[in-house]
C-alpha atoms as a PDB file:
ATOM      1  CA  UNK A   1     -45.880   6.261  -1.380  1.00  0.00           C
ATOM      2  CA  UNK A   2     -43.239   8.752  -3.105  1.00  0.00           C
ATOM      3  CA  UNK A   3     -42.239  12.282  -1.948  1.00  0.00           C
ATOM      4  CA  UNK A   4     -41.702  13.197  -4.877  1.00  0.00           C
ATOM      5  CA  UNK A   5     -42.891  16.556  -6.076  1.00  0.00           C
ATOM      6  CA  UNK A   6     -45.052  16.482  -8.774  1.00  0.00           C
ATOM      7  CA  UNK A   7     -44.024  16.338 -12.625  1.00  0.00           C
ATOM      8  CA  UNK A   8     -41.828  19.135 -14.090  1.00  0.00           C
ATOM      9  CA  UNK A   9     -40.979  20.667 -10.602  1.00  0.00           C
ATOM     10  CA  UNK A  10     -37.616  20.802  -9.925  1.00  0.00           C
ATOM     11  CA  UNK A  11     -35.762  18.967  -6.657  1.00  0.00           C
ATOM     12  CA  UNK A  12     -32.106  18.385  -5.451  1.00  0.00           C
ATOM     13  CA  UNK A  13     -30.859  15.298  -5.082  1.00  0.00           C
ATOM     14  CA  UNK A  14     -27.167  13.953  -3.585  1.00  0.00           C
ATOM     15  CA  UNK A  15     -26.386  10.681  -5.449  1.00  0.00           C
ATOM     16  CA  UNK A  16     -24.107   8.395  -6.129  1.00  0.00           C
ATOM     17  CA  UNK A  17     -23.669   7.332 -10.423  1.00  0.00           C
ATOM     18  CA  UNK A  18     -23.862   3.358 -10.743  1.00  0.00           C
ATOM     19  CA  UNK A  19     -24.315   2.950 -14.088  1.00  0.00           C
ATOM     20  CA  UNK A  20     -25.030   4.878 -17.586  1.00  0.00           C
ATOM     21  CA  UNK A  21     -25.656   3.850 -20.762  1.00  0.00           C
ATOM     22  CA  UNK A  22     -25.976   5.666 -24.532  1.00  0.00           C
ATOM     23  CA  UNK A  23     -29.484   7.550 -25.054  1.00  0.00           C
ATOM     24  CA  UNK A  24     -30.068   8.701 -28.978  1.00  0.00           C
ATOM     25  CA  UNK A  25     -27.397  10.390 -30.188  1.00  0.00           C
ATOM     26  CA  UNK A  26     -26.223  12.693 -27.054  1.00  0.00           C
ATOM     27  CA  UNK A  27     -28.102  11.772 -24.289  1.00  0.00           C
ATOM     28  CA  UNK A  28     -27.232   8.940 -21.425  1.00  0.00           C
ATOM     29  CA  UNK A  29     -29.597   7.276 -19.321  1.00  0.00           C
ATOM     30  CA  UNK A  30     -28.174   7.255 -15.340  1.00  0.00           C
ATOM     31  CA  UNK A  31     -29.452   4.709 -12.616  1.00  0.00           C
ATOM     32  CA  UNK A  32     -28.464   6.793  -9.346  1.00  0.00           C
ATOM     33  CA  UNK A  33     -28.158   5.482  -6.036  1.00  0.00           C
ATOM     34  CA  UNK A  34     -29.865   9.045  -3.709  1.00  0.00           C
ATOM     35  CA  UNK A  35     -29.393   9.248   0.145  1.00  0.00           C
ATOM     36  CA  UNK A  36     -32.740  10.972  -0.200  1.00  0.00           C
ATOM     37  CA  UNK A  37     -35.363   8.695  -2.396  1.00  0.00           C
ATOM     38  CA  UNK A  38     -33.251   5.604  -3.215  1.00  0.00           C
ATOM     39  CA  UNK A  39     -32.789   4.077  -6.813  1.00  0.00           C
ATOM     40  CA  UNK A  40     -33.591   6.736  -9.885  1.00  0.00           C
ATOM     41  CA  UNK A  41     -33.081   6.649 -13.353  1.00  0.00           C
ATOM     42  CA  UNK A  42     -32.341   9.925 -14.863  1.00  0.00           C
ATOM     43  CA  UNK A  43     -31.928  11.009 -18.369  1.00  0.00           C
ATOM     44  CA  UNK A  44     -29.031  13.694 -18.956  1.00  0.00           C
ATOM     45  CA  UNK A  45     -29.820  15.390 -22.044  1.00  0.00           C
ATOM     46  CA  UNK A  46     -26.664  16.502 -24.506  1.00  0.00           C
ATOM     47  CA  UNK A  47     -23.751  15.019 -21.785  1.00  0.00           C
ATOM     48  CA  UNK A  48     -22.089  13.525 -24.532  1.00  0.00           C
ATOM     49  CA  UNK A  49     -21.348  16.275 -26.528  1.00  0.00           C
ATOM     50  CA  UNK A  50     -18.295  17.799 -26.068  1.00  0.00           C
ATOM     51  CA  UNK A  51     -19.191  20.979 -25.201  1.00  0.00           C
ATOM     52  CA  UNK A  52     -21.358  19.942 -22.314  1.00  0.00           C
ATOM     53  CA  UNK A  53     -21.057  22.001 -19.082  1.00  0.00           C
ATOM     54  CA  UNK A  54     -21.668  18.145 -17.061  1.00  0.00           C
ATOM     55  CA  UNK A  55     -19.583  16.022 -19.641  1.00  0.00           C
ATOM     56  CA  UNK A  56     -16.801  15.538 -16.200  1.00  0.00           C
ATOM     57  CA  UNK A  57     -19.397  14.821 -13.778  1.00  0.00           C
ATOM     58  CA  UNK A  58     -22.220  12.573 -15.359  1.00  0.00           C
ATOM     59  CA  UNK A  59     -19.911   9.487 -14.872  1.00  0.00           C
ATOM     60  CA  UNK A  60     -20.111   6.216 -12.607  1.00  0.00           C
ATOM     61  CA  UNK A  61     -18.960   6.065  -9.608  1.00  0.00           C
ATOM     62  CA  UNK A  62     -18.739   9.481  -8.766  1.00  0.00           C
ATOM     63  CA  UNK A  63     -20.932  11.430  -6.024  1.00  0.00           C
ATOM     64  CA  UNK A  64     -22.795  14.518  -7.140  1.00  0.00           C
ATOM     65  CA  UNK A  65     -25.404  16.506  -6.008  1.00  0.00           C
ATOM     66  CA  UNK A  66     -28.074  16.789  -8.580  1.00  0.00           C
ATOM     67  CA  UNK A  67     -30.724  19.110  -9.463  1.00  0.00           C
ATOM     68  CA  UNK A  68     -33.559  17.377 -11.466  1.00  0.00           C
ATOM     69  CA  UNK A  69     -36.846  17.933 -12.903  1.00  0.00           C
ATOM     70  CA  UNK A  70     -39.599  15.313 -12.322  1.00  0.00           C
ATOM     71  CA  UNK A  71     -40.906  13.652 -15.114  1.00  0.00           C
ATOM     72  CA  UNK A  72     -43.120  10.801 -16.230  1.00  0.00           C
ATOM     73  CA  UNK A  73     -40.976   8.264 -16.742  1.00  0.00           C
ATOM     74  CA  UNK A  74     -37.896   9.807 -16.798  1.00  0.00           C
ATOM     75  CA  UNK A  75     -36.024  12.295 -14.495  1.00  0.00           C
ATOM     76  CA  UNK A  76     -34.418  15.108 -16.164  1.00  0.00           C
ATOM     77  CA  UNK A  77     -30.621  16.556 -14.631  1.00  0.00           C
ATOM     78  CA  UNK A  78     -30.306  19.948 -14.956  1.00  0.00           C
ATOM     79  CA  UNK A  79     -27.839  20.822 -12.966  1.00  0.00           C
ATOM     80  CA  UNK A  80     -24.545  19.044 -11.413  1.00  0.00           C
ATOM     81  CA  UNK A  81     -22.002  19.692  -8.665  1.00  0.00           C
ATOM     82  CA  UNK A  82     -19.159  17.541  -7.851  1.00  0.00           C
ATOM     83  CA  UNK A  83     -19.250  16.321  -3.757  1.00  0.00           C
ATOM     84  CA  UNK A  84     -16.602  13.173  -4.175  1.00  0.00           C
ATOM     85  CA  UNK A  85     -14.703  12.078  -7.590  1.00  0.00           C
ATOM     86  CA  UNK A  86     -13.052   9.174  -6.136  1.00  0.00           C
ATOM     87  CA  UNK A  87      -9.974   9.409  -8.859  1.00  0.00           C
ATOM     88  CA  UNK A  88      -7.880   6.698  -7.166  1.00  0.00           C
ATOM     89  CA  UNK A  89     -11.102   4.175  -8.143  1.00  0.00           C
ATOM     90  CA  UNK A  90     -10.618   5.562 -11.845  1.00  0.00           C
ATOM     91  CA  UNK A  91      -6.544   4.537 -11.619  1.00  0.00           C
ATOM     92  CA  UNK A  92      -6.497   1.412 -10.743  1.00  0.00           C
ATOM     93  CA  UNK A  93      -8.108  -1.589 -12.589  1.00  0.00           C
ATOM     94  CA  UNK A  94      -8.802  -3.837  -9.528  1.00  0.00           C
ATOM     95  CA  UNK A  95     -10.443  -0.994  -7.293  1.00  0.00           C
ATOM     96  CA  UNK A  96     -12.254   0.047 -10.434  1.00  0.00           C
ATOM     97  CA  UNK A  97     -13.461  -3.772 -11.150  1.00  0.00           C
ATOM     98  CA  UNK A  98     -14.762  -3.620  -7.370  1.00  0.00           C
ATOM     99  CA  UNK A  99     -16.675  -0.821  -7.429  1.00  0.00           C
ATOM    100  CA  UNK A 100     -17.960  -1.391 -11.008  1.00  0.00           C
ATOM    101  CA  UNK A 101     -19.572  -4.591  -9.187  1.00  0.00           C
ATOM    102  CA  UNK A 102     -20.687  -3.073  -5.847  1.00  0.00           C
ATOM    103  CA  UNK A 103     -22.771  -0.839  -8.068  1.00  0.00           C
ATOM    104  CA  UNK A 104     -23.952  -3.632  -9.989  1.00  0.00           C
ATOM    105  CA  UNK A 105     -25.506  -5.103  -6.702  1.00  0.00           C
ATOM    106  CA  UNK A 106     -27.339  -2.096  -5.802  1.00  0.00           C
ATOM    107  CA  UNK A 107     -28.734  -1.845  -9.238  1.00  0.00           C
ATOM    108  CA  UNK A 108     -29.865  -5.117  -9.868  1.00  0.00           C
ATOM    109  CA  UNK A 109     -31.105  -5.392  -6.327  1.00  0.00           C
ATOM    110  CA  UNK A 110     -32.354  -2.607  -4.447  1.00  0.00           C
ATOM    111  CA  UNK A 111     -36.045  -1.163  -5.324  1.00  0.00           C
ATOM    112  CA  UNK A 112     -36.707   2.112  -7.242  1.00  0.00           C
ATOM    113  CA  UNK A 113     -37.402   5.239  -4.818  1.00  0.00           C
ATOM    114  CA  UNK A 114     -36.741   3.652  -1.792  1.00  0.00           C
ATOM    115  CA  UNK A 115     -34.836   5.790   0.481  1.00  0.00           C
ATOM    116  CA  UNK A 116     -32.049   4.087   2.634  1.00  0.00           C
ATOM    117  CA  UNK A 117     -30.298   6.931   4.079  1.00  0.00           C
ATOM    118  CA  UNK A 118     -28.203   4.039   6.200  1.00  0.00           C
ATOM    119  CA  UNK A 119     -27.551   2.080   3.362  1.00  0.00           C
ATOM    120  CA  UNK A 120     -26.821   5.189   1.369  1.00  0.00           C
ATOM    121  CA  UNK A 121     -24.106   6.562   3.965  1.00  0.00           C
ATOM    122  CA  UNK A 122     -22.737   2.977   4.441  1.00  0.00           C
ATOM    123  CA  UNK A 123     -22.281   2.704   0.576  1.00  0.00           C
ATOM    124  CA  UNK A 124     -19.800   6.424   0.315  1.00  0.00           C
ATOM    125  CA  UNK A 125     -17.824   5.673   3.063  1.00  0.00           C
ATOM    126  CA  UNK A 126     -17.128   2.087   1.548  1.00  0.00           C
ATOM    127  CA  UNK A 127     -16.143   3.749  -1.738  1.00  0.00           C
ATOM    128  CA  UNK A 128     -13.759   6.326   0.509  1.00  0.00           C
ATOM    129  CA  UNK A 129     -12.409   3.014   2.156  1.00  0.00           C
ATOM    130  CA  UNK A 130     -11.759   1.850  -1.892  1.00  0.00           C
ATOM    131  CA  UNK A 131     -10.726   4.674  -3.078  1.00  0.00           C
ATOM    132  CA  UNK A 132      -7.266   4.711  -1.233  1.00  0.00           C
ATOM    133  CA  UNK A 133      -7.037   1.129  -0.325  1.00  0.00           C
ATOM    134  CA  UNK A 134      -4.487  -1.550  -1.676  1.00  0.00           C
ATOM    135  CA  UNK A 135      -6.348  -4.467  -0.544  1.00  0.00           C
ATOM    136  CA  UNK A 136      -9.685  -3.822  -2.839  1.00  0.00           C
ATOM    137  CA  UNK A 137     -11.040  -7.234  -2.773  1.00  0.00           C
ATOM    138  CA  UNK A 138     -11.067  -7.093   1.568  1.00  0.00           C
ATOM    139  CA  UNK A 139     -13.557  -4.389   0.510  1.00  0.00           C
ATOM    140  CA  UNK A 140     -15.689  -6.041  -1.643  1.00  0.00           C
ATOM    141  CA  UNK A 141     -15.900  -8.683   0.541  1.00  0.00           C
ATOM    142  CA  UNK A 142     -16.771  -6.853   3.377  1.00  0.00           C
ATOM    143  CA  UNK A 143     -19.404  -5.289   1.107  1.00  0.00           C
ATOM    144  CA  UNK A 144     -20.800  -8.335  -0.107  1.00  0.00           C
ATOM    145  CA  UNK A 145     -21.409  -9.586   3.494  1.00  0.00           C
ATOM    146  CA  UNK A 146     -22.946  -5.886   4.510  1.00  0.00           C
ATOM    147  CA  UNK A 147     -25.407  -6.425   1.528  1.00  0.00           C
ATOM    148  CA  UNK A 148     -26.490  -9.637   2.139  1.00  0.00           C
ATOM    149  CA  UNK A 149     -27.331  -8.993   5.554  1.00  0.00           C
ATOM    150  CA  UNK A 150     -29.102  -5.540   4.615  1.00  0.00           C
ATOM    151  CA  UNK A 151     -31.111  -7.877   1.900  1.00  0.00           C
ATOM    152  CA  UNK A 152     -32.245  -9.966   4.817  1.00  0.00           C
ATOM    153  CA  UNK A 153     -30.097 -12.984   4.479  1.00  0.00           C
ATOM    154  CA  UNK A 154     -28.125 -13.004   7.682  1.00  0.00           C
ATOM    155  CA  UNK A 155     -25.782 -15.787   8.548  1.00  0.00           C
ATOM    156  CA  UNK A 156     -24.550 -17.393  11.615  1.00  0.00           C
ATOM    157  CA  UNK A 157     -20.864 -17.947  10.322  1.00  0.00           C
ATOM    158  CA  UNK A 158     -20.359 -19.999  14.496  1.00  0.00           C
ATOM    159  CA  UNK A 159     -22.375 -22.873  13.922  1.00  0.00           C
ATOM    160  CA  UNK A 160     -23.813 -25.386  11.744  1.00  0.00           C
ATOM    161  CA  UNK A 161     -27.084 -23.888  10.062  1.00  0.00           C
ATOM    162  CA  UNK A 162     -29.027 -27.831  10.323  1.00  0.00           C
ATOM    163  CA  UNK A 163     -27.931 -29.094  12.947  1.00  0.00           C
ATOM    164  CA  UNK A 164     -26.612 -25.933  15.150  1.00  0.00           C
ATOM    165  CA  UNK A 165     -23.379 -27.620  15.967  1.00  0.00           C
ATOM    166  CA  UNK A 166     -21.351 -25.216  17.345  1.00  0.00           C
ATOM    167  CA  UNK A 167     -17.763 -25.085  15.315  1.00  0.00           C
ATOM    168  CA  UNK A 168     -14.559 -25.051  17.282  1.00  0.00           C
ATOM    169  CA  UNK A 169     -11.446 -23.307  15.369  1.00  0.00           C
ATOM    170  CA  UNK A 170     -10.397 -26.286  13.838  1.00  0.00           C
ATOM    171  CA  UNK A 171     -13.801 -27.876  13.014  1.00  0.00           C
ATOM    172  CA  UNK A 172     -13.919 -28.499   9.024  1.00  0.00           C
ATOM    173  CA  UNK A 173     -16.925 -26.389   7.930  1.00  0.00           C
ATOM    174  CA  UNK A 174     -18.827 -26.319   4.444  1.00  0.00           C
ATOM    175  CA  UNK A 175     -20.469 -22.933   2.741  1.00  0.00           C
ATOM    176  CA  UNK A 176     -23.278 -23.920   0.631  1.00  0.00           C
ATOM    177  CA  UNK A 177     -22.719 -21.710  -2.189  1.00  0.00           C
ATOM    178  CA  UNK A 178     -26.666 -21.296  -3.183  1.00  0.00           C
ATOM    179  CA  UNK A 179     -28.113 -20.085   0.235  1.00  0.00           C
ATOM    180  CA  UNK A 180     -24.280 -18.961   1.776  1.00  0.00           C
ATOM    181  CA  UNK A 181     -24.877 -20.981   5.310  1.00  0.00           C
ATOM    182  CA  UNK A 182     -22.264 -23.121   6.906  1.00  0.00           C
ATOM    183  CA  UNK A 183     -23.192 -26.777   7.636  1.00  0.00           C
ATOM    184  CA  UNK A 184     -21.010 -29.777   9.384  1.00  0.00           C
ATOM    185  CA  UNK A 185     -19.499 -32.280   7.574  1.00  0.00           C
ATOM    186  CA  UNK A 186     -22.263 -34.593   9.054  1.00  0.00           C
ATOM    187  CA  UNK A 187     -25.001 -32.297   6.958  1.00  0.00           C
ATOM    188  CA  UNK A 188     -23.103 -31.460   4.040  1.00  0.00           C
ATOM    189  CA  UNK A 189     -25.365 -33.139   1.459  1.00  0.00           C
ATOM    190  CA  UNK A 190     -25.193 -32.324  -2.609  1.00  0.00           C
ATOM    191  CA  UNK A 191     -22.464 -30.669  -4.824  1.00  0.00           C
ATOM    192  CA  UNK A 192     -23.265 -27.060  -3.666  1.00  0.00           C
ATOM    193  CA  UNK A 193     -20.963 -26.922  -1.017  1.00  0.00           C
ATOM    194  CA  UNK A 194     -17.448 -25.769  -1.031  1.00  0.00           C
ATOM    195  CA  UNK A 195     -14.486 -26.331   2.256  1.00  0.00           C
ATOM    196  CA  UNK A 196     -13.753 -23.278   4.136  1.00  0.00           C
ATOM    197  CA  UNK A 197     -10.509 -23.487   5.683  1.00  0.00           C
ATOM    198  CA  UNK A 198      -9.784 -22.196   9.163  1.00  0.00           C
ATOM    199  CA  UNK A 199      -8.390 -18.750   7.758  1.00  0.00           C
ATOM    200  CA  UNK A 200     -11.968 -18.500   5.443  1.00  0.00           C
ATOM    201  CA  UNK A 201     -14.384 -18.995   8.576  1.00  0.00           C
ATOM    202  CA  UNK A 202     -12.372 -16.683  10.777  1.00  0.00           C
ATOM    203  CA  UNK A 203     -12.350 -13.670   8.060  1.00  0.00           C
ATOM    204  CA  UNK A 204     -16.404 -14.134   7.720  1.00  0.00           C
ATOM    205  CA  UNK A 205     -16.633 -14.018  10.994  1.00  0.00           C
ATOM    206  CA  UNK A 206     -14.386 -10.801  11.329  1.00  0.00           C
ATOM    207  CA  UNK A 207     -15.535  -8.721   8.942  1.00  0.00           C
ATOM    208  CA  UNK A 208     -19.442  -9.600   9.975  1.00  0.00           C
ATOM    209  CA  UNK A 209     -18.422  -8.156  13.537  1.00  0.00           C
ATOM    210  CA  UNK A 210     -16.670  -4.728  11.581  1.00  0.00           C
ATOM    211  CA  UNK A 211     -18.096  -1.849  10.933  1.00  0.00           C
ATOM    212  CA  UNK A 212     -16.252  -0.826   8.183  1.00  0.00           C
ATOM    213  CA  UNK A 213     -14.034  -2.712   5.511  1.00  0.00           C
ATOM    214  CA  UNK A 214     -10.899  -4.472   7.282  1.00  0.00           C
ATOM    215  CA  UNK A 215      -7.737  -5.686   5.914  1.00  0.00           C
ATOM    216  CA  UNK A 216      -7.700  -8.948   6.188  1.00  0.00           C
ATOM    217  CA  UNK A 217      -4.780 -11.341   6.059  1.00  0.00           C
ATOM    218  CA  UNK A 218      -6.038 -14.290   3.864  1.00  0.00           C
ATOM    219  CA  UNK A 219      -4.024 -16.007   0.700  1.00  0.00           C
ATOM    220  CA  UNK A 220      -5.611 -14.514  -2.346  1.00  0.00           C
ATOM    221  CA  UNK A 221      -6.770 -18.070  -3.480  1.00  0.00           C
ATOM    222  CA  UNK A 222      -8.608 -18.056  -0.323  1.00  0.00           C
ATOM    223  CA  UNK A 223     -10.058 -15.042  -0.501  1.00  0.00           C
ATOM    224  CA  UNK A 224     -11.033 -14.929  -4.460  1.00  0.00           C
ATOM    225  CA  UNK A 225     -13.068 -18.323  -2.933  1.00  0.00           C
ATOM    226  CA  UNK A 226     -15.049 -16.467  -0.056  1.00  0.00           C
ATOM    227  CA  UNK A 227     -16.071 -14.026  -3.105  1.00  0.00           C
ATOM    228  CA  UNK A 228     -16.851 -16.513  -5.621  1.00  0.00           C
ATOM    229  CA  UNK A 229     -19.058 -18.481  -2.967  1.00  0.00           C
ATOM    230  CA  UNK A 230     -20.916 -15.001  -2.387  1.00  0.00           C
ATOM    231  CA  UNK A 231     -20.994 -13.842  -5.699  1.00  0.00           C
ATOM    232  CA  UNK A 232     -22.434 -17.799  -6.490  1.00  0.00           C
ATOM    233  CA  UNK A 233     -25.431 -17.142  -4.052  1.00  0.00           C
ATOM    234  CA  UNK A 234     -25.981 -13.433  -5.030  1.00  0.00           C
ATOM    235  CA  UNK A 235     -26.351 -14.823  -8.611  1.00  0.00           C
ATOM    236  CA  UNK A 236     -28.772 -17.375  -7.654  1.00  0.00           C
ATOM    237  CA  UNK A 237     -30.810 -15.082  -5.488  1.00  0.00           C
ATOM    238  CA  UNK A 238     -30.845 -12.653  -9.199  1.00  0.00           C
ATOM    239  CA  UNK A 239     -31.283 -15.338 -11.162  1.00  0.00           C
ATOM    240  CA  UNK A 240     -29.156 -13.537 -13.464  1.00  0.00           C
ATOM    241  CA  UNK A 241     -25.398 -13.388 -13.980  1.00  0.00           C
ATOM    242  CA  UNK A 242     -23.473 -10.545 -12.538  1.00  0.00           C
ATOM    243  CA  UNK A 243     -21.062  -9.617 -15.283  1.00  0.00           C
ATOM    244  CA  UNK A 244     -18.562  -7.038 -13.500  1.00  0.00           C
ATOM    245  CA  UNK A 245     -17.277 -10.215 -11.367  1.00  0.00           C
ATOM    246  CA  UNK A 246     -16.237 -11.940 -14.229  1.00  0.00           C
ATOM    247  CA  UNK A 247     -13.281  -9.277 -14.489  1.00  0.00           C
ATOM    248  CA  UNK A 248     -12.390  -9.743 -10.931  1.00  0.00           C
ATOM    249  CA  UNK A 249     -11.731 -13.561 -11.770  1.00  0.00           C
ATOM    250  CA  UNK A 250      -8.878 -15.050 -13.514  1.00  0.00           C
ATOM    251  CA  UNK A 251     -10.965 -17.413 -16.052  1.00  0.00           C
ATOM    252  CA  UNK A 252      -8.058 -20.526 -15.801  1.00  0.00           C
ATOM    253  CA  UNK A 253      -8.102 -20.459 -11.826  1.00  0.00           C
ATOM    254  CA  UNK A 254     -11.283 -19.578 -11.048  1.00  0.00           C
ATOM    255  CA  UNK A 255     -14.319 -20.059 -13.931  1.00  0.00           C
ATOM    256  CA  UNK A 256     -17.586 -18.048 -13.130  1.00  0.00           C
ATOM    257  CA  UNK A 257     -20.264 -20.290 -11.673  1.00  0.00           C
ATOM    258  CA  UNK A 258     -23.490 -20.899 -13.617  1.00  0.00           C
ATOM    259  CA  UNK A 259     -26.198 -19.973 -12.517  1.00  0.00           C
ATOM    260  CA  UNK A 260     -29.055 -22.741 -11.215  1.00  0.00           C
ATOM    261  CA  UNK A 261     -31.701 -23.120 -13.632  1.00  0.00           C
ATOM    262  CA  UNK A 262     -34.050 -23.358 -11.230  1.00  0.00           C
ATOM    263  CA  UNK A 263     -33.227 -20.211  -9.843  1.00  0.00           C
ATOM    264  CA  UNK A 264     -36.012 -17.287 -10.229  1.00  0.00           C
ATOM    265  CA  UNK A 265     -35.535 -13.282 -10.483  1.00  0.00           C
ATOM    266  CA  UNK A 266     -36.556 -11.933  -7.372  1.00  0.00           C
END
C-alpha cells in the first residue's frame, strides 16, 4: 500500500533523474529513482523554457531533492535543490554511456513506488564511484552483477550450475548467456553459451565478493564480453532491447545480441 499523501498535498522527495522525455510544448515528463517511495514519474511543468528557475537541475543523472505535489496520474515538481551534479559523468562519453544504461535498468526493471532505501543508497554511491573513475565499464559491471542479484537471480560463479562440479582455476567454464550460470564443458549443451577464460571467472567472482565497484585488471575484449553476456540475459529477462548498451559496444567487434523470441516481458 502507498504512503503517499493524498492528491494535491505537497511532499519532499530526494531522487535520483533516470530519464526525461518532451511533454507539450514546455513540459518534460521525469521517471525518478526516490530513496523514500521508489520509482515515480513526475511531470515538470515549463522546465524547458529558458527562463525556468529548474531548467539546470531537471536533468538525468543528477540527484535532487524534490518537492512535489501528488496527483492522479502524474506528480507535479514544484520545487528543486541540487544534492549531487555528478559533472565528471556529463564530460566524458564512456562514463556518461554507463550511467545512461544503469538508469535504463532501474527503469525498465524496478516497480513503481517501491521504496528500496538499500538499493537507493547502493545506486549514489555507485554513481560517486563513476563519476571520478577511469575504468567506467569495471563499474558497470560491478553494477550489473549487484542488480541481478538484488532482482533475485544470484549466481554461484565456483561451480557448475547442473552438475555442481566444483571449478579449479584452470577448469574451462561456460556462461550461458540467457540465464547467466556457469556450466562444465560436460553440460554445456546449445548455442547459448559463451568460454570464460580464467581472467573472466576470477573478475565475477571478485567483484560478487566487493562491496563497492573495483578496478579490475581484465583485457577490454574480455571485459566488453562479461558485459555483453550480462547485458544478453538482462535483455532476455526484459524481453526488450536495452538501447543505451548499444553505445557502449563497438558494432564491428562486438554486434548487440538479439533478443530470444521466446522471451516474455516480465
Amino acid at each position: 500500500m502507498s504512503n503517499l499523501p493524498p492528491n494535491r498535498h505537497p511532499f519532499e522527495v530526494q531522487a535520483l533523474h533516470l530519464r526525461s522525455y518532451p511533454y507539450g510544448e514546455a513540459d518534460l515528463i521525469v521517471v525518478l529513482l526516490t530513496r523514500e517511495y521508489g520509482l515515480m514519474r513526475a511531470i515538470a511543468r515549463g522546465v524547458r523554457k529558458a527562463r525556468s528557475r529548474m531548467s539546470g537541475l531537471i536533468s538525468p543523472l543528477r540527484c535532487n531533492r524534490l518537492q512535489l505535489t501528488k496527483g492522479r496520474n502524474l506528480h507535479s515538481i514544484s520545487q528543486a535543490e541540487s544534492i549531487h551534479a555528478f559533472s565528471g559523468l556529463q564530460q566524458d562519453y564512456d562514463r556518461l554511456m554507463v550511467g545512461m544504461g544503469i538508469s535504463e535498468l532501474i527503469s525498465r526493471f524496478c516497480q513503481e513506488e517501491d521504496a528500496m532505501p538499500e538499493f537507493y543508497d547502493a545506486l549514489l554511491s555507485t554513481l560517486e564511484v563513476l563519476n571520478q573513475s577511469e575504468q567506467p565499464r569495471d563499474v558497470l559491471l560491478w553494477f550489473m552483477l549487484y542488480f541481478l542479484e538484488n532482482q533475485g537471480y544470484y549466481q554461484d560463479w565456483l561451480q557448475c550450475q547442473t552438475c555442481d562440479q566444483v571449478f579449479t582455476p584452470l577448469d574451462v567454464r561456460f556462461q550461458n548467456v540467457l540465464d547467466g550460470g556457469l556450466r562444465c564443458r560436460a553440460c554445456k549443451q546449445g548455442p547459448d553459451h559463451r568460454i570464460l577464460s580464467p581472467g573472466q571467472a576470477q573478475a565475477l567472482i571478485s567483484l560478487q565478493q566487493a562491496q563497492e565497484p573495483a578496478r579490475l585488471d581484465l583485457p577490454a575484449k574480455e571485459l566488453n564480453g562479461l558485459i555483453w553476456n550480462l547485458q544478453t540475459q538482462l535483455q532476455h529477462l526484459a524481453g526488450q532491447e536495452l538501447r543505451c548498451f548499444a553505445f557502449l559496444h563497438p558494432q564491428a567487434s562486438l554486434p548487440l545480441p538479439a533478443i530470444p523470441p521466446s522471451s516474455q516481458p516480465i
